[in-house]
C-alpha atoms as a PDB file:
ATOM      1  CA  UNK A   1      21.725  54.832 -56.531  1.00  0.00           C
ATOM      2  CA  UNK A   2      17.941  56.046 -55.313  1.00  0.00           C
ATOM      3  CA  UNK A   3      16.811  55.257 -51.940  1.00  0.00           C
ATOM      4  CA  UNK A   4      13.248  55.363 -53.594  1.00  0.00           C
ATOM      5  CA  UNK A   5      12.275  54.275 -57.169  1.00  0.00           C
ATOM      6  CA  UNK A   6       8.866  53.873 -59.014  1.00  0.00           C
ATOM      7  CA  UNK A   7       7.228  54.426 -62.206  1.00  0.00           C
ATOM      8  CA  UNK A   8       6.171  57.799 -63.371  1.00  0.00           C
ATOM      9  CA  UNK A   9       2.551  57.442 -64.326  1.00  0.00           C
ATOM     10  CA  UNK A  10       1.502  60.890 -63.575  1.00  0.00           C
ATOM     11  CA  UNK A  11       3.756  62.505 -66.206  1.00  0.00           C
ATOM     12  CA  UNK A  12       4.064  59.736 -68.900  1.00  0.00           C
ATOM     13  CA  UNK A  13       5.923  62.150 -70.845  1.00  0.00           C
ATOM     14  CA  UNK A  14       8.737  63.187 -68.501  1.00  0.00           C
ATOM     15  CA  UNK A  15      11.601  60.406 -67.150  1.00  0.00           C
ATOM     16  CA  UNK A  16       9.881  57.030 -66.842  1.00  0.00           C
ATOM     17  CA  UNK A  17      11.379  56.296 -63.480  1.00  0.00           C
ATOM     18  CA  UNK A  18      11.268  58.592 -60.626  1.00  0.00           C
ATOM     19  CA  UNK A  19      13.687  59.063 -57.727  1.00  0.00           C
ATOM     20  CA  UNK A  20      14.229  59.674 -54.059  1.00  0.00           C
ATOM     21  CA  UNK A  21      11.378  62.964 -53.203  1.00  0.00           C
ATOM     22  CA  UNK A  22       9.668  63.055 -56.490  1.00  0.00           C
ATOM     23  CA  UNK A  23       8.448  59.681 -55.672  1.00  0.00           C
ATOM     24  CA  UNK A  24       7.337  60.465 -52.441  1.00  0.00           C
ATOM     25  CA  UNK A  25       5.359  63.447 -54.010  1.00  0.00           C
ATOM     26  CA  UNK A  26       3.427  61.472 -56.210  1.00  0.00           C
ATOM     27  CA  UNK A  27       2.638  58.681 -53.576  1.00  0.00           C
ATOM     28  CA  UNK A  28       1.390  61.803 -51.801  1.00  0.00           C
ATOM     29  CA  UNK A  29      -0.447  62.400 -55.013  1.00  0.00           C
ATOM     30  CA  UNK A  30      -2.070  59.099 -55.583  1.00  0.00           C
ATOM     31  CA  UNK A  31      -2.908  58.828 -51.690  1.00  0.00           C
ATOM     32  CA  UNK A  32      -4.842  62.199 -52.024  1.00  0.00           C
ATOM     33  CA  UNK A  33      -6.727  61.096 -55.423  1.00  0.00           C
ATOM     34  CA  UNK A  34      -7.510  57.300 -54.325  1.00  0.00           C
ATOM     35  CA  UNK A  35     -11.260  56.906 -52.356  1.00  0.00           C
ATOM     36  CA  UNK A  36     -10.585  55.591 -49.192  1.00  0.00           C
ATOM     37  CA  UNK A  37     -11.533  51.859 -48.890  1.00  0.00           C
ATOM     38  CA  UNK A  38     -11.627  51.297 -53.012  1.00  0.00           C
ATOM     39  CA  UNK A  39      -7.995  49.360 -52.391  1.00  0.00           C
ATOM     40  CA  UNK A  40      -8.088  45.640 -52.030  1.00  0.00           C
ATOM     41  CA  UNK A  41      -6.767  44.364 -48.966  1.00  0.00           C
ATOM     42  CA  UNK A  42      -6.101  47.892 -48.305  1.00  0.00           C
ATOM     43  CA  UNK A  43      -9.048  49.668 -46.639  1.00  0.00           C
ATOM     44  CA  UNK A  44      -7.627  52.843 -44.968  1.00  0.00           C
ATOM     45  CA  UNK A  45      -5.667  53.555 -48.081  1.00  0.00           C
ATOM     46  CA  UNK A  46      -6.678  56.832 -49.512  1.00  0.00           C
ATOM     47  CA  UNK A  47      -7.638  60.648 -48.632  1.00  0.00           C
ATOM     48  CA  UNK A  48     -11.753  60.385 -49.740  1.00  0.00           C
ATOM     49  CA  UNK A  49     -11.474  64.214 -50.644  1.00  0.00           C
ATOM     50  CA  UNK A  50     -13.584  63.502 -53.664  1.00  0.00           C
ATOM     51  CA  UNK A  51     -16.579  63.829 -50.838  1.00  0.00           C
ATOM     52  CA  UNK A  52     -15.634  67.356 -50.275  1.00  0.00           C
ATOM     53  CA  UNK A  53     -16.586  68.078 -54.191  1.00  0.00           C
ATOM     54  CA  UNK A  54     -19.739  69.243 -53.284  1.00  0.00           C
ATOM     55  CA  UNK A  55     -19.539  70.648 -49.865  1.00  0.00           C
ATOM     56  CA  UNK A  56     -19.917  74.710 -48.940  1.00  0.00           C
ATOM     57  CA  UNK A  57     -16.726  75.862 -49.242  1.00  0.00           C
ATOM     58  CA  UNK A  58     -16.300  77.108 -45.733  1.00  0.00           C
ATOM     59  CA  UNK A  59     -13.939  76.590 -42.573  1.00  0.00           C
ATOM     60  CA  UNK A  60     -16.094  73.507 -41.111  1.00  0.00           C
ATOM     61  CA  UNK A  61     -15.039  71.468 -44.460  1.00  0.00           C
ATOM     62  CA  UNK A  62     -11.917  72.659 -44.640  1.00  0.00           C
ATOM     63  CA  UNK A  63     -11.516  71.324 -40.822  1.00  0.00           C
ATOM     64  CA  UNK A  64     -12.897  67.882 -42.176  1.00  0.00           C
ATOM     65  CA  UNK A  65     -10.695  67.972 -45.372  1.00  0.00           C
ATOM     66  CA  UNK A  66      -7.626  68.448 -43.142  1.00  0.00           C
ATOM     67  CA  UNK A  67      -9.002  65.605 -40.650  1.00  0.00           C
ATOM     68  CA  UNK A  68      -9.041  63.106 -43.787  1.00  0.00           C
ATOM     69  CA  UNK A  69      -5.502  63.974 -44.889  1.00  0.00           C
ATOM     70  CA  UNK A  70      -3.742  63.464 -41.722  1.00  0.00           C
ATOM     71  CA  UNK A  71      -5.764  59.927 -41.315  1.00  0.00           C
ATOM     72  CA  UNK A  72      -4.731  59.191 -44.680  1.00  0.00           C
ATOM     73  CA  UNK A  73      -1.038  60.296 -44.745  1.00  0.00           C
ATOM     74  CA  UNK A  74      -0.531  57.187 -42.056  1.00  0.00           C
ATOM     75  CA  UNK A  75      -0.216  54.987 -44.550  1.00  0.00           C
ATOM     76  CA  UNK A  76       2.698  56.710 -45.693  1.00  0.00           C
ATOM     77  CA  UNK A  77       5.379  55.833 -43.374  1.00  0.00           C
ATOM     78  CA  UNK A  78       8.109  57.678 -45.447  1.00  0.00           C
ATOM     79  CA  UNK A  79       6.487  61.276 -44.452  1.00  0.00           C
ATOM     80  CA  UNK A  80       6.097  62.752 -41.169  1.00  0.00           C
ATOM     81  CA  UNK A  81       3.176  65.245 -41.202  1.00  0.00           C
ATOM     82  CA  UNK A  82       4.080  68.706 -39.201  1.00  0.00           C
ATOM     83  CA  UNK A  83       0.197  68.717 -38.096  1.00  0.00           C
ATOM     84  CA  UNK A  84       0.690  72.439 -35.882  1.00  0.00           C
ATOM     85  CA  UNK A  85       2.388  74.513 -39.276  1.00  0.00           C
ATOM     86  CA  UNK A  86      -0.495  72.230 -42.110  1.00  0.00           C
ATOM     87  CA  UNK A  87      -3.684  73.590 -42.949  1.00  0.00           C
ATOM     88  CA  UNK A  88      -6.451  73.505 -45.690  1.00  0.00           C
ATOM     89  CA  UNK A  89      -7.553  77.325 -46.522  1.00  0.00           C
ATOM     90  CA  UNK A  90     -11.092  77.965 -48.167  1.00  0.00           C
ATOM     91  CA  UNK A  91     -10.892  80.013 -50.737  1.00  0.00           C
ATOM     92  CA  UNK A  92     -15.380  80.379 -51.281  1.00  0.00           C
ATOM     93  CA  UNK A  93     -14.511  83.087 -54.255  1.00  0.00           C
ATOM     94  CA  UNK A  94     -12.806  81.226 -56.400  1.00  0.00           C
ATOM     95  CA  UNK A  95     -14.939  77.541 -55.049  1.00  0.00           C
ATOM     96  CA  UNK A  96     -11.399  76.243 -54.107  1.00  0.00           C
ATOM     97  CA  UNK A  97      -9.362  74.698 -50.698  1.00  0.00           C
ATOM     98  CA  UNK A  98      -5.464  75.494 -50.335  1.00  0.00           C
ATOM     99  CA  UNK A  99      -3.777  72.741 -49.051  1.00  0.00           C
ATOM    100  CA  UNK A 100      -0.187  73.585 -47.560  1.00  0.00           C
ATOM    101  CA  UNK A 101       1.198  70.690 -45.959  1.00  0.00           C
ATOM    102  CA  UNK A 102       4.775  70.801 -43.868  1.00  0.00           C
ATOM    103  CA  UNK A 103       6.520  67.682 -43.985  1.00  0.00           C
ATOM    104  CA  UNK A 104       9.564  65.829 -42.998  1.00  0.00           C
ATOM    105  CA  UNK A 105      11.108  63.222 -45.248  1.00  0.00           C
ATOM    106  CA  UNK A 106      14.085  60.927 -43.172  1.00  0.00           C
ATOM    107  CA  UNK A 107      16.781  60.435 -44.019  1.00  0.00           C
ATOM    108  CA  UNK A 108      16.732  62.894 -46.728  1.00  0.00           C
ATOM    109  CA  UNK A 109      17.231  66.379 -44.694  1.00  0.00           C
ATOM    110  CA  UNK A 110      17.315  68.219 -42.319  1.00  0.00           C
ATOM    111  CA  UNK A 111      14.515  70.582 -42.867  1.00  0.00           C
ATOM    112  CA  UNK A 112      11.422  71.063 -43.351  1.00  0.00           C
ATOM    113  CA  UNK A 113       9.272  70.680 -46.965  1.00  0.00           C
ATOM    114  CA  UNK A 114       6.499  72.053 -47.974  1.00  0.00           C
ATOM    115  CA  UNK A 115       3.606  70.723 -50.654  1.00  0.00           C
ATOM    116  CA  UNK A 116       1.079  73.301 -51.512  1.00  0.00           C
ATOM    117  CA  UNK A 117      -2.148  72.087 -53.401  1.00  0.00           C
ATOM    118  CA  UNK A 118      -5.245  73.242 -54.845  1.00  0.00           C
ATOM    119  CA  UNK A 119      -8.398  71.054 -54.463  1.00  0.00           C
ATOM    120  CA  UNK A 120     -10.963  73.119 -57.070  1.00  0.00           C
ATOM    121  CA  UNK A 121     -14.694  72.155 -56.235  1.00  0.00           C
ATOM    122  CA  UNK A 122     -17.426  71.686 -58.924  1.00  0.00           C
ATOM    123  CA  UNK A 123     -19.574  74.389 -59.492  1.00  0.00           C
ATOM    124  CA  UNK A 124     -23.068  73.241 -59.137  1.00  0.00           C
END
């Protein structure tokens, strides 16, 4: 029996229900895509790095970009953030941040996990 359950919304086409870590991913997911106060009842909810869409790609956004995610990954009391071994890497050539966050997930291990995303700016 999972610990965690929810609906797979992401990936309509893969297993309808997700389980245990893959849930936590995409509540990770949906925390980084959701604008922070556009949940009722629920104003911190959310990462707001749809701001950063337009900003230079440099190490002064990527600062603020990290800033945003650790404020927003409060609201997810089922991950603990390793804040010293995270960071958000601008990548100006290719208009793009790297996002490598550790984690820790208890109850479920005893090491560490790591999430690596790409946030890919607009071009203007």
């Amino acid at each position: 029996m999972a610990f965690f359950s929810d609906l797979n919304y992401l990936k309509p086409q893969g297993a309808p229900i997700l389980e245990d870590i893959k849930c936590i991913y995409q509540a990770i997911y949906t925390l980084f895509a959701t604008k922070r106060g556009s949940r009722l009842f629920h104003p911190t909810y959310g990462a707001n790095l749809s701001r950063y869409l337009f900003e230079p790609c440099d190490e002064i956004t990527a600062r603020s970009m990290m800033y945003d995610i650790i404020e927003s990954l409060k609201s997810e009391p089922r991950v603990t953030l390793n804040t010293s071994l995270s960071n958000v890497y601008p990548d100006p050539v290719n208009r793009q941040f790297i996002i490598v966050l550790k984690f820790d997930i208890p109850g479920f291990s005893d090491y560490e996990r790591t999430l690596t995303l790409t946030f890919k700016q607009k071009e203007n």
